[in-house]
Protein backbone atom coordinates (compact mmCIF):
# COMPACT_ATOMS: atom_id res chain seq x y z
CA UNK A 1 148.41 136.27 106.72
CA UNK A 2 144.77 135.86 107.49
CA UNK A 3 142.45 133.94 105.19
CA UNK A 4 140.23 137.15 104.19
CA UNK A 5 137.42 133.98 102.98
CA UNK A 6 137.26 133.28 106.97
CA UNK A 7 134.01 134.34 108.68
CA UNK A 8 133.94 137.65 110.39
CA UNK A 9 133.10 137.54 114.13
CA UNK A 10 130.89 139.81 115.15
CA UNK A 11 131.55 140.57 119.26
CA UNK A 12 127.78 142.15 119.92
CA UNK A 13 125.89 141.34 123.39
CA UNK A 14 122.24 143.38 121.76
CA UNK A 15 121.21 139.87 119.92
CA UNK A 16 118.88 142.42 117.32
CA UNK A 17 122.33 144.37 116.38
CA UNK A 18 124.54 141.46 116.34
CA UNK A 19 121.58 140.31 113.94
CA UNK A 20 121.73 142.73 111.97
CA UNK A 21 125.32 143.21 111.68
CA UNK A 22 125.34 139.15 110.32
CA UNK A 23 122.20 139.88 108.13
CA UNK A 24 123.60 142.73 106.41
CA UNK A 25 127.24 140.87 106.20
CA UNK A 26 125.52 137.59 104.72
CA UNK A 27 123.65 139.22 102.27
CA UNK A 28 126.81 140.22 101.15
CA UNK A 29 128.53 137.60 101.03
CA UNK A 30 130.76 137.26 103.41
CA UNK A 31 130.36 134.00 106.50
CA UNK A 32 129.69 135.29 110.11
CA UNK A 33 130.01 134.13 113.48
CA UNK A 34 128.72 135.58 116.59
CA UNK A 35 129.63 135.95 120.67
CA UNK A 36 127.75 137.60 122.68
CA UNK A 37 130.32 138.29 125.86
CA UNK A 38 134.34 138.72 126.39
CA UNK A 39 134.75 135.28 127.57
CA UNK A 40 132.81 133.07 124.78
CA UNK A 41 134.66 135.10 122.20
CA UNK A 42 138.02 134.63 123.82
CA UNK A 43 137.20 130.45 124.15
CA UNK A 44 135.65 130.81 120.26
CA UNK A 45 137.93 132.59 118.48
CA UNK A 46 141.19 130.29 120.28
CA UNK A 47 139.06 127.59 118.07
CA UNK A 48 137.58 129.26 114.72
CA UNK A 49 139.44 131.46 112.22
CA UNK A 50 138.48 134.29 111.68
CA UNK A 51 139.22 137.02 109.08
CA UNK A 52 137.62 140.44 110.80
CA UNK A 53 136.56 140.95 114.19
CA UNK A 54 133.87 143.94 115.23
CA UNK A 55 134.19 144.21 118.66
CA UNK A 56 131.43 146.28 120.46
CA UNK A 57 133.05 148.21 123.34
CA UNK A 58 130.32 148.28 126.27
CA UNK A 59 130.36 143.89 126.67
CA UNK A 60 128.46 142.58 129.68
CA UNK A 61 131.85 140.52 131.44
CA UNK A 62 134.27 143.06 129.38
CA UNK A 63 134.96 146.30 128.25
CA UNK A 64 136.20 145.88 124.55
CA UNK A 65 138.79 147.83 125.13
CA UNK A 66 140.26 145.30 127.86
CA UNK A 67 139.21 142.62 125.47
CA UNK A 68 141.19 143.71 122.49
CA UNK A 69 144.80 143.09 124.40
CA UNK A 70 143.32 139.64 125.09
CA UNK A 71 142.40 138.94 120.88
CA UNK A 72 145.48 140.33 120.05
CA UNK A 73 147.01 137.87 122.22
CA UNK A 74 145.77 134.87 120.51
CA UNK A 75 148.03 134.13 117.65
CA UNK A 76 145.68 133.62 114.91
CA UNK A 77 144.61 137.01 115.85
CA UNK A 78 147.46 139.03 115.99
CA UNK A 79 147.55 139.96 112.44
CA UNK A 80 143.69 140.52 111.38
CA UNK A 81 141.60 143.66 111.59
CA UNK A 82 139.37 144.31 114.88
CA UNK A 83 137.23 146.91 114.37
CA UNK A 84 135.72 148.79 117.23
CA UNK A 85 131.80 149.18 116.45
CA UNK A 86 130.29 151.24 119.41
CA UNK A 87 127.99 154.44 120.37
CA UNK A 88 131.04 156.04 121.65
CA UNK A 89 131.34 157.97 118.37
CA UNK A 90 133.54 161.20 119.29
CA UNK A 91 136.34 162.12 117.17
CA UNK A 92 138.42 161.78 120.44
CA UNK A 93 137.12 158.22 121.24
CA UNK A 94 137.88 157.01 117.82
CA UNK A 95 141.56 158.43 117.74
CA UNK A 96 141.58 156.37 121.60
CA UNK A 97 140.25 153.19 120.21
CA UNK A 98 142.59 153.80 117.13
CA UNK A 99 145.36 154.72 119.74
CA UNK A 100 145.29 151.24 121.62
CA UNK A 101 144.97 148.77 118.96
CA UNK A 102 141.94 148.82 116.97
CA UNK A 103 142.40 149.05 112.95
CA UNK A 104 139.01 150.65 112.44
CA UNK A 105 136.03 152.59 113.79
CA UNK A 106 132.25 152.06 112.80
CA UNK A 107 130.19 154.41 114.82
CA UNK A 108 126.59 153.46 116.11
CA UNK A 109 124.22 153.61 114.93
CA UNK A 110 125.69 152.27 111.90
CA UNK A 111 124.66 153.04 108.25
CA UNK A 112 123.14 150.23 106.54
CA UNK A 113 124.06 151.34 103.01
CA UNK A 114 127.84 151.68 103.57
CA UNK A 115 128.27 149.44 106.41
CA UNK A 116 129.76 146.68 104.31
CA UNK A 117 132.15 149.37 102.55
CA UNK A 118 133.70 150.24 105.52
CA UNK A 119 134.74 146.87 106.94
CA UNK A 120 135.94 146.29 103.14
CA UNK A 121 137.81 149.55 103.96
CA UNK A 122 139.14 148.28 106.72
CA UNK A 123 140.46 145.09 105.89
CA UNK A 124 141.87 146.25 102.38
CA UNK A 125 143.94 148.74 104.22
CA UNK A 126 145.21 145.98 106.83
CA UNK A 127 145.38 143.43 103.87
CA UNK A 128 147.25 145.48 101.13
């Protein structure tokens, strides 16, 4: 089981969102670490535990839905919640990201106030 006091890796390439995103997840609490592209996550997260991931979907080198089959292949990764957090915000692209791996869905832009609730959301229901 994943240590749920490990930092949650935010996957953003916009540096003011993945900024945010850590602000937001600091003030409350909880550790961060960032990547800003598919391949430094992959070579970061083989070397740092992590306890969430929120994987944007449009990457620069990746499309997060390529990159998620790569995560899940990493063993310290297999088990944890990754959390698609994207623009693409139809109901049918969240039952696709849902479909192919992801354990949650945080639609762009995100809201501020219950942003933290839903990755707590998230990882309770993967947790419990």
């Amino acid at each position: 089981m994943a240590n749920q006091d490990a930092p949650i890796a935010v996957i953003e390439d916009n540096a003011p969102i993945s900024k945010l995103f850590c602000t937001i997840l600091n003030k409350a609490g909880f550790k961060t670490v960032e990547f800003s592209d598919a391949n430094s996550s992959i070579d970061g997260l083989k070397k740092t535990e992590v306890s969430t991931v929120l994987l944007d979907i449009l990457l620069p080198d990746k499309n997060g839905t390529e990159l998620i089959e790569d995560l899940r292949g990493i063993s310290s990764l297999k088990d944890i919640p990754i959390v698609a957090v994207t623009g693409f915000a139809q109901p049918s692209d969240q039952q696709k990201f849902m479909k192919i791996g992801f354990d949650g869905f945080i639609p762009k832009p995100i809201n501020t106030t219950t942003f933290v609730q839903e990755i707590k959301d998230i990882r309770s229901n993967k947790f419990d």
